[in-house]
PDB file of N, CA and C in Angstrom:
ATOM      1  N   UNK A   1      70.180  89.902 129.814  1.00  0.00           N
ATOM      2  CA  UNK A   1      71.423  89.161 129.867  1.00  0.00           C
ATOM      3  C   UNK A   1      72.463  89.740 128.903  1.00  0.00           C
ATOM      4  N   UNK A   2      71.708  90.093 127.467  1.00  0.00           N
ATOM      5  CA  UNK A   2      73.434  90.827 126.836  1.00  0.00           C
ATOM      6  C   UNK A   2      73.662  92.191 127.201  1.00  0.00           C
ATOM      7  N   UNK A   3      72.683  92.980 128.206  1.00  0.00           N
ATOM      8  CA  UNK A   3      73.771  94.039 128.566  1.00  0.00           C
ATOM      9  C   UNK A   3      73.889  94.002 129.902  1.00  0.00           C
ATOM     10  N   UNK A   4      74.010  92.513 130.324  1.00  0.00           N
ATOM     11  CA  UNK A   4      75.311  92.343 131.207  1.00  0.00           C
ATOM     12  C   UNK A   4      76.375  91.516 130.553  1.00  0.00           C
ATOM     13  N   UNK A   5      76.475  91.229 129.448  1.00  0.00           N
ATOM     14  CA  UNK A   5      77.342  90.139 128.734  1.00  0.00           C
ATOM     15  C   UNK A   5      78.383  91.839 128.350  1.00  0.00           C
ATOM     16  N   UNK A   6      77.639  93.072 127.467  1.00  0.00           N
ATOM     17  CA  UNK A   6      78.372  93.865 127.008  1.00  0.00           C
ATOM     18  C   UNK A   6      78.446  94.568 128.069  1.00  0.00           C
ATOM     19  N   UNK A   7      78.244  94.894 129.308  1.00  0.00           N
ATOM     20  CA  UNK A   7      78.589  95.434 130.598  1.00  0.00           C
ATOM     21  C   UNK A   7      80.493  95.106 131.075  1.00  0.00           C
ATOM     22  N   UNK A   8      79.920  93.654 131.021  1.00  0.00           N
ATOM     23  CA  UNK A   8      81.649  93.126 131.392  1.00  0.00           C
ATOM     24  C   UNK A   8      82.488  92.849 130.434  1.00  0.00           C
ATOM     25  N   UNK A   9      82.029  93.102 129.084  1.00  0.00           N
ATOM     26  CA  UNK A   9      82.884  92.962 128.403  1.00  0.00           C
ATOM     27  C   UNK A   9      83.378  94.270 127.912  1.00  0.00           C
ATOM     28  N   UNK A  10      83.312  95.376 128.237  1.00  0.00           N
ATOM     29  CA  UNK A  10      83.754  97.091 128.043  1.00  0.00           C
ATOM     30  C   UNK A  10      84.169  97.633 129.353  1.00  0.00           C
ATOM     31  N   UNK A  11      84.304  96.837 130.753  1.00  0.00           N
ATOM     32  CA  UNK A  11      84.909  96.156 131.684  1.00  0.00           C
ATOM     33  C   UNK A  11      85.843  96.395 131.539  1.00  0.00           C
ATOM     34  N   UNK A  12      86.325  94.657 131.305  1.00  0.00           N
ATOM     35  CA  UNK A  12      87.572  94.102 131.092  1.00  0.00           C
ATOM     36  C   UNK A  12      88.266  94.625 129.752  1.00  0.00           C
ATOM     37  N   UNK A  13      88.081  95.552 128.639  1.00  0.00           N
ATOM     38  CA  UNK A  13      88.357  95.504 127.795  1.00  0.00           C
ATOM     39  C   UNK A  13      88.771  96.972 128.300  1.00  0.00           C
ATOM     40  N   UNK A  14      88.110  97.994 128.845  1.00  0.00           N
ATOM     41  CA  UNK A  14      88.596  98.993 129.674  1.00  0.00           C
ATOM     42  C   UNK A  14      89.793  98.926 130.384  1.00  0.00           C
ATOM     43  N   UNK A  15      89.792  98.126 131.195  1.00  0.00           N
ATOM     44  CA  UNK A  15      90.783  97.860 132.166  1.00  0.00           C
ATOM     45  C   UNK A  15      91.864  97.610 131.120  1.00  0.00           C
ATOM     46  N   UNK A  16      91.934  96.434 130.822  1.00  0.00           N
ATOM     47  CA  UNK A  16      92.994  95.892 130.348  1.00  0.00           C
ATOM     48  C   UNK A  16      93.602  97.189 129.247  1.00  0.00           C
ATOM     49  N   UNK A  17      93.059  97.829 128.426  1.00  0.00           N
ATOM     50  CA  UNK A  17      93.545  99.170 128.340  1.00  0.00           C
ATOM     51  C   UNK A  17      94.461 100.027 129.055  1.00  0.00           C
ATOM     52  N   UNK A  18      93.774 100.100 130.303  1.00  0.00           N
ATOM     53  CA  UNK A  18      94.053 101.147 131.558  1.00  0.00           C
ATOM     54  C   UNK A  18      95.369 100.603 131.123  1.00  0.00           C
ATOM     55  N   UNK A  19      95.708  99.568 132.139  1.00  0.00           N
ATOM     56  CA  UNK A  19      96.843  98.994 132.835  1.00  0.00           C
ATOM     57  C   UNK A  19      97.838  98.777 131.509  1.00  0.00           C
ATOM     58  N   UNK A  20      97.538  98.301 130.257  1.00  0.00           N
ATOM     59  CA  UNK A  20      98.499  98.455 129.239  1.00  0.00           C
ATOM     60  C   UNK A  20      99.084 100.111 129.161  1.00  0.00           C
ATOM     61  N   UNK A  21      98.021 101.188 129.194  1.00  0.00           N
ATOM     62  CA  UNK A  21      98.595 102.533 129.369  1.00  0.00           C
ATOM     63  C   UNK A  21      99.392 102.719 130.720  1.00  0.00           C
ATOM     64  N   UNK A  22      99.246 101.997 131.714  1.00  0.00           N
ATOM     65  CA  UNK A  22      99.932 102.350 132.926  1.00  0.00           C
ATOM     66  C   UNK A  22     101.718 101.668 132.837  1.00  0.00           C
ATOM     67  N   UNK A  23     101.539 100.841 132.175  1.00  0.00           N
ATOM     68  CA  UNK A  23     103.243  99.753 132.219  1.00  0.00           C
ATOM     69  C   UNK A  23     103.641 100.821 131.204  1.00  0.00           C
ATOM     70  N   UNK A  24     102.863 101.601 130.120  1.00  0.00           N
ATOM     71  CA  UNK A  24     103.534 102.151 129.147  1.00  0.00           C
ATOM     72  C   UNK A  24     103.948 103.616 129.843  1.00  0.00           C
ATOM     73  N   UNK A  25     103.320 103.871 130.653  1.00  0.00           N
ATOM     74  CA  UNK A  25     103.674 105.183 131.318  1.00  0.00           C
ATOM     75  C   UNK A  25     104.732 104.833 132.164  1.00  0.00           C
ATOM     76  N   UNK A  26     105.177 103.610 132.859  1.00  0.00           N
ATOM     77  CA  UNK A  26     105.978 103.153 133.837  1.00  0.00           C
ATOM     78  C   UNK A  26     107.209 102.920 133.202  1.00  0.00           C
ATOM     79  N   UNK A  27     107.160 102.573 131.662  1.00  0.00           N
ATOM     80  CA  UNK A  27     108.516 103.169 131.057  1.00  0.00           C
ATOM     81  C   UNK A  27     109.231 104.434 130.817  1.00  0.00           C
ATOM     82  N   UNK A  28     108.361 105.080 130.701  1.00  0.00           N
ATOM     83  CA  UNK A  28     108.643 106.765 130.450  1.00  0.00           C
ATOM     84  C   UNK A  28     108.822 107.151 131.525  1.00  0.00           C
ATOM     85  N   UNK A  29     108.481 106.563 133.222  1.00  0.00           N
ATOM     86  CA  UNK A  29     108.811 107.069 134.230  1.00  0.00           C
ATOM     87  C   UNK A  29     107.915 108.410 134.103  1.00  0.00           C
ATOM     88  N   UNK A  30     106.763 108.326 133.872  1.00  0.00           N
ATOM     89  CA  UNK A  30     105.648 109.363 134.025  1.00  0.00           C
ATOM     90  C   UNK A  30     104.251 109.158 134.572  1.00  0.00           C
ATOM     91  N   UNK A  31     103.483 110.186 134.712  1.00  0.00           N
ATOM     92  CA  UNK A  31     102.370 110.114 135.837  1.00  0.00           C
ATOM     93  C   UNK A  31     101.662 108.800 135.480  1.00  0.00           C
ATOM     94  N   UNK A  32     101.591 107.569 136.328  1.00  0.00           N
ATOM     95  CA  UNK A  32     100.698 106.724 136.396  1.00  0.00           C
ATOM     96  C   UNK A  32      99.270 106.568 136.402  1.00  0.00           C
ATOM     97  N   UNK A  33      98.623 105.416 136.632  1.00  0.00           N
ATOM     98  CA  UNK A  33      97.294 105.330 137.071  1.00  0.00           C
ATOM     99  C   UNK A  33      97.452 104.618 138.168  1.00  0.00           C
ATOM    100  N   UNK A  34      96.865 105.074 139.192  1.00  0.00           N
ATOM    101  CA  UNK A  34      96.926 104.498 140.605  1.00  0.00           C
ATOM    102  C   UNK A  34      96.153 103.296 140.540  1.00  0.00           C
ATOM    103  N   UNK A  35      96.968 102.701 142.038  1.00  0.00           N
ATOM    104  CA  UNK A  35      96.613 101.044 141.772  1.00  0.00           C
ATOM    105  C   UNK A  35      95.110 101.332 142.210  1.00  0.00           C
ATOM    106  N   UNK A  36      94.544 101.970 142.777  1.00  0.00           N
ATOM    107  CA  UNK A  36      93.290 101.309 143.688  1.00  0.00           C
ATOM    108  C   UNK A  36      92.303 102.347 142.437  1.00  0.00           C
ATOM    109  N   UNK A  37      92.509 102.607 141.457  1.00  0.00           N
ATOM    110  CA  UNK A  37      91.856 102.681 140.290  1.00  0.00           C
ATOM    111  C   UNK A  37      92.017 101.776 139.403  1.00  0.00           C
ATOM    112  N   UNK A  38      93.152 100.801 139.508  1.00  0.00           N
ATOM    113  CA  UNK A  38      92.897  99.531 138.586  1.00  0.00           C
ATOM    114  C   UNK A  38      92.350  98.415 139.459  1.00  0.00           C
ATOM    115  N   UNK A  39      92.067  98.471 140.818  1.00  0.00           N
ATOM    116  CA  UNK A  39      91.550  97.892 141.623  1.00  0.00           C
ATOM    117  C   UNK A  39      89.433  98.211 141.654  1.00  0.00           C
ATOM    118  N   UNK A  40      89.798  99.137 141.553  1.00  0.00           N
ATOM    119  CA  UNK A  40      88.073  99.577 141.475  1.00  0.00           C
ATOM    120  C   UNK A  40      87.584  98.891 139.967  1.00  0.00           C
ATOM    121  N   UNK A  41      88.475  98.783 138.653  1.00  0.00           N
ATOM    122  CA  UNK A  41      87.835  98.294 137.871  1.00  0.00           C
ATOM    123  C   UNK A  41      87.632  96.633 138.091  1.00  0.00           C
ATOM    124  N   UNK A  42      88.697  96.801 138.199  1.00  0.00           N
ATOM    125  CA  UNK A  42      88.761  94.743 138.717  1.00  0.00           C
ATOM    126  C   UNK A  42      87.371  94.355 139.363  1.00  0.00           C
ATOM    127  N   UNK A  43      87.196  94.807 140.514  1.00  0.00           N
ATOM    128  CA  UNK A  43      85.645  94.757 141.315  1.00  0.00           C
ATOM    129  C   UNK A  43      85.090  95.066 140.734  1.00  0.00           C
ATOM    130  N   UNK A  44      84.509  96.141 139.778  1.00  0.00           N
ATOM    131  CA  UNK A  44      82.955  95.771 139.389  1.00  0.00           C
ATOM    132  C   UNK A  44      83.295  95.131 137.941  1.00  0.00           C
ATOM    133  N   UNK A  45      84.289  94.092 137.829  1.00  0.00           N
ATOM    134  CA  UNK A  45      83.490  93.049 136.708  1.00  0.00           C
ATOM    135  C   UNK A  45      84.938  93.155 135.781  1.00  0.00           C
ATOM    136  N   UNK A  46      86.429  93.330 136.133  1.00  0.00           N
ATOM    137  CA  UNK A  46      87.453  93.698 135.159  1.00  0.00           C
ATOM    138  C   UNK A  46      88.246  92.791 135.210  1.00  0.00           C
ATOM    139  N   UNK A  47      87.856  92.195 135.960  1.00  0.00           N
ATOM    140  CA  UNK A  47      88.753  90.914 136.978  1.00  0.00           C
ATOM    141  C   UNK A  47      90.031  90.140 135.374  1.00  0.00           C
ATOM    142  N   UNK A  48      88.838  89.689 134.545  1.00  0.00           N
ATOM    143  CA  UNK A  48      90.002  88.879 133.427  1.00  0.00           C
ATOM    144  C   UNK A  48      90.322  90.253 132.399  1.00  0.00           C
ATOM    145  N   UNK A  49      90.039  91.255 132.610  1.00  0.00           N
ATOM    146  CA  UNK A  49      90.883  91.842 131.474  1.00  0.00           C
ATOM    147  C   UNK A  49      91.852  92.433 132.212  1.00  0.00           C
ATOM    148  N   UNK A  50      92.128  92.826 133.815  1.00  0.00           N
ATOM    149  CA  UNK A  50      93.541  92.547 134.846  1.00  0.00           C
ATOM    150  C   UNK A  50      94.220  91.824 134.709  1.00  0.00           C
ATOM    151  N   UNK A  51      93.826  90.516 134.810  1.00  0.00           N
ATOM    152  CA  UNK A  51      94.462  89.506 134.402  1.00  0.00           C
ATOM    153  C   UNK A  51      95.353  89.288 133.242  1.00  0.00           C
ATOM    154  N   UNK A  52      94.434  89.202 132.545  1.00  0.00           N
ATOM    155  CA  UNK A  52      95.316  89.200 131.027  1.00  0.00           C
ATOM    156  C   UNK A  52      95.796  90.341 130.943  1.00  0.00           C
ATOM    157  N   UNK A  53      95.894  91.223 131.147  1.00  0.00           N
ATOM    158  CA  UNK A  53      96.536  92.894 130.917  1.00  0.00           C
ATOM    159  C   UNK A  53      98.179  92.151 131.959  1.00  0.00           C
ATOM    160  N   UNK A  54      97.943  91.951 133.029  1.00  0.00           N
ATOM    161  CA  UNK A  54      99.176  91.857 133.737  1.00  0.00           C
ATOM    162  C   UNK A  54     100.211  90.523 132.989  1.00  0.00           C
ATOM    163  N   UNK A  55      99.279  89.389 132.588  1.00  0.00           N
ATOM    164  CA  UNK A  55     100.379  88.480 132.079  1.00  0.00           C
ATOM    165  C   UNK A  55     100.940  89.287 130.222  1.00  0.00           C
ATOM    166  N   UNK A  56      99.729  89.970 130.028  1.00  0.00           N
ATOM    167  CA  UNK A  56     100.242  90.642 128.007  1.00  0.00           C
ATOM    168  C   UNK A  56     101.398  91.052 128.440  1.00  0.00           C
ATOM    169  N   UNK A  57     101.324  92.214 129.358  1.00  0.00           N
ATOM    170  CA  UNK A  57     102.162  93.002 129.491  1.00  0.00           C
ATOM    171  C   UNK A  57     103.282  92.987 130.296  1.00  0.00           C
ATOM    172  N   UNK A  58     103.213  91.960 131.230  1.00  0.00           N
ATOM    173  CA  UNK A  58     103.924  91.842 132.377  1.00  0.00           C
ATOM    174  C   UNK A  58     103.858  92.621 133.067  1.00  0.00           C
ATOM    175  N   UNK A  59     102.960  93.076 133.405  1.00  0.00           N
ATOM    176  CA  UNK A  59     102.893  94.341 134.560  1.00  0.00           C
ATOM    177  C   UNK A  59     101.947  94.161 136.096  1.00  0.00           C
ATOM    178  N   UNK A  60     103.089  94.294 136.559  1.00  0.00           N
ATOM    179  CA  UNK A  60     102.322  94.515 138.289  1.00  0.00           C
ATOM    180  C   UNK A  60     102.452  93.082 138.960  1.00  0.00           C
ATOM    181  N   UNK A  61     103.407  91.888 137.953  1.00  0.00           N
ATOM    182  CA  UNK A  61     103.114  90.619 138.340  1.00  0.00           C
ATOM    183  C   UNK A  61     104.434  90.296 138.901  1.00  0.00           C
ATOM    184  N   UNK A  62     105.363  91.344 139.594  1.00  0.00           N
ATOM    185  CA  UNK A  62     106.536  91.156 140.454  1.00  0.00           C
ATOM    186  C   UNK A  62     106.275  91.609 141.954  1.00  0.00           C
ATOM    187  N   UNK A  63     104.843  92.827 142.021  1.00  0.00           N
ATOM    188  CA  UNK A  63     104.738  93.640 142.814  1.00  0.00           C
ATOM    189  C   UNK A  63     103.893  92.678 143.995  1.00  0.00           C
ATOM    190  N   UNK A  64     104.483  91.812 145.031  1.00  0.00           N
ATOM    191  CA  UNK A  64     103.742  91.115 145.752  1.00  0.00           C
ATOM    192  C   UNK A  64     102.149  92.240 146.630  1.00  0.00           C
ATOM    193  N   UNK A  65     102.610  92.923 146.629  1.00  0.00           N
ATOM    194  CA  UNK A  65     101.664  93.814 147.311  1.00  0.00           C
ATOM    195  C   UNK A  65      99.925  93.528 146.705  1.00  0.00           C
ATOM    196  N   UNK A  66     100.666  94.136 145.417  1.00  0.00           N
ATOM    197  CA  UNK A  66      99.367  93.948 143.925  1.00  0.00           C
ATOM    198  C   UNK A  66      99.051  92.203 144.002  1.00  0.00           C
ATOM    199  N   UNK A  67      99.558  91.703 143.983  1.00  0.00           N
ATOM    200  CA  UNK A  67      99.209  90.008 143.877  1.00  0.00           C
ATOM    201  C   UNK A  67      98.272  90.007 145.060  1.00  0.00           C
ATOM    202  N   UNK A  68      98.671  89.987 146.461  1.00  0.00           N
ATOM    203  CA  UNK A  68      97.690  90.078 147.759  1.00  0.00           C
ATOM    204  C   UNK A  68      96.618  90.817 147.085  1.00  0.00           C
ATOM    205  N   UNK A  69      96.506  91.655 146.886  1.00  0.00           N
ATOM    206  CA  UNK A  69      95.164  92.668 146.496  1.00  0.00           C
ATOM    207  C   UNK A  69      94.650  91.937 145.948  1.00  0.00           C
ATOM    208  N   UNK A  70      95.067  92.093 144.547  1.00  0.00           N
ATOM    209  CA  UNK A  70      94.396  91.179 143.143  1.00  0.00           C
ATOM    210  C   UNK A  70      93.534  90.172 143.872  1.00  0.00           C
ATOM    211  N   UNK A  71      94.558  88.916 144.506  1.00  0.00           N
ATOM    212  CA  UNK A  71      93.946  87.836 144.831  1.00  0.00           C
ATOM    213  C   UNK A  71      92.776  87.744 145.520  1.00  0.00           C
ATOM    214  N   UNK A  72      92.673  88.753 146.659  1.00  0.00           N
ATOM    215  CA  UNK A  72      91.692  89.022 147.758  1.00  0.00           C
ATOM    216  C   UNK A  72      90.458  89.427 146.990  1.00  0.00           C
ATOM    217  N   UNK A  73      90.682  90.407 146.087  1.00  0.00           N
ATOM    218  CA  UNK A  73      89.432  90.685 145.291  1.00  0.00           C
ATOM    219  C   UNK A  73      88.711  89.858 144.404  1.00  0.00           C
ATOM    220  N   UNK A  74      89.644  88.652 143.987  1.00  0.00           N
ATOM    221  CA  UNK A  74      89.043  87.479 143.004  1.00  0.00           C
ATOM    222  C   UNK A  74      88.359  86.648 144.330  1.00  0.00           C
ATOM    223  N   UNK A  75      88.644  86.428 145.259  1.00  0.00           N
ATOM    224  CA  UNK A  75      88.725  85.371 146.352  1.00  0.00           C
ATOM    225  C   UNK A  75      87.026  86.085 146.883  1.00  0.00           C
ATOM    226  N   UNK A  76      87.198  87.544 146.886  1.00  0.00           N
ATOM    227  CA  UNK A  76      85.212  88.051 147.283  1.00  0.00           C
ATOM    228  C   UNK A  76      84.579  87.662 146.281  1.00  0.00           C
ATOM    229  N   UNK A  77      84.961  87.822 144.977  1.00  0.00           N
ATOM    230  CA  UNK A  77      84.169  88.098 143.914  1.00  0.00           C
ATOM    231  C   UNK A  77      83.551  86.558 143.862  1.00  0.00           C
ATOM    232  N   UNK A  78      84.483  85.233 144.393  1.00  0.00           N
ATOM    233  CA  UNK A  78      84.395  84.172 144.114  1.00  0.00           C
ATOM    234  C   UNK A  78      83.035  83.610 145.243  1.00  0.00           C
ATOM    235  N   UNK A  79      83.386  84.151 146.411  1.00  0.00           N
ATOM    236  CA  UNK A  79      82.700  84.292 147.404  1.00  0.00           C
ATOM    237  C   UNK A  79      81.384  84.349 147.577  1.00  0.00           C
ATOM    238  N   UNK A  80      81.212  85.404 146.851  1.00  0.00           N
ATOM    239  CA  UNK A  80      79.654  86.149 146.620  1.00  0.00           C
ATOM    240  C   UNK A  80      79.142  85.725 145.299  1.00  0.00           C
ATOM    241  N   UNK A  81      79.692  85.012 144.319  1.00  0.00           N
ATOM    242  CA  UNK A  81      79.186  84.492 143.098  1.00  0.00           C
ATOM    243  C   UNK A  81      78.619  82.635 143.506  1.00  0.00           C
ATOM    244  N   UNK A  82      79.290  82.264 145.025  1.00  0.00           N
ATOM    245  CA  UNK A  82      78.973  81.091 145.366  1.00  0.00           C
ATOM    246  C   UNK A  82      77.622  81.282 146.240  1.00  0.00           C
ATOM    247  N   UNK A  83      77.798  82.474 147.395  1.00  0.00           N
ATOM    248  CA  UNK A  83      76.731  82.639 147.909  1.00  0.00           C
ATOM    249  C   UNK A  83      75.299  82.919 147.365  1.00  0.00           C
ATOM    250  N   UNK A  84      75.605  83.499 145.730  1.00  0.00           N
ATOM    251  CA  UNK A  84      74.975  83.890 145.422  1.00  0.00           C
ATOM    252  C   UNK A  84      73.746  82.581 144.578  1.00  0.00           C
ATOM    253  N   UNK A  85      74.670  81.821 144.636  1.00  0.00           N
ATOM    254  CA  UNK A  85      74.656  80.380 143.838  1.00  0.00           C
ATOM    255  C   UNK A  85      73.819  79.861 144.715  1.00  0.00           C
ATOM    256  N   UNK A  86      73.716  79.703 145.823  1.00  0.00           N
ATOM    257  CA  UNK A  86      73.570  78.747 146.549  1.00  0.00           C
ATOM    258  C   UNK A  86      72.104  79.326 147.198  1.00  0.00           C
ATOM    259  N   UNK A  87      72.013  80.283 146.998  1.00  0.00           N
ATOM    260  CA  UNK A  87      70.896  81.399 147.679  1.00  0.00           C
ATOM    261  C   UNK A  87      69.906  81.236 146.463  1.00  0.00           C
ATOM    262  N   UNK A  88      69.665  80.736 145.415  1.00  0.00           N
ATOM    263  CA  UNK A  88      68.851  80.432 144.321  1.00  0.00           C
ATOM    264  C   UNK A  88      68.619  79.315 144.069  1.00  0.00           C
TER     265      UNK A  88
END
């Protein structure tokens, strides 16, 4: 159980990194990090350090596109953490 506790927590602590380096690159108007690489972290386990990375920073939380995504991926994750629930 704690190295899945420190699994998701170097995760989200990853991510939320990423995406603070990505709004900071989006000022400089220089090479980004693509969304469906802050999307791949989100899925395996980044989900709240996305989160909180997009409200710290304000980033990506105008881009309706990114919101659909985001949401869809919390909405499986939610999905399969119920099925998974319910299957035990």
């Amino acid at each position: 159980m704690k190295v899945l506790l420190l699994y998701f927590l170097f995760v989200n602590i990853f991510v939320f990194i990423l995406a603070g380096y990505d709004k900071n690159q989006a000022r400089k108007n220089k090479r980004r990090i693509p969304e469906n690489t802050l999307f791949l972290f989100e899925a395996i386990g980044g989900t709240i350090g996305l989160l909180t990375a997009m409200l710290f920073f304000r980033h990506k939380t105008s881009k309706s596109s990114f919101i659909i995504k985001f949401s869809a991926i919390v909405f499986i994750q939610i999905l399969i953490a119920v099925l998974l629930f319910i299957n035990t």
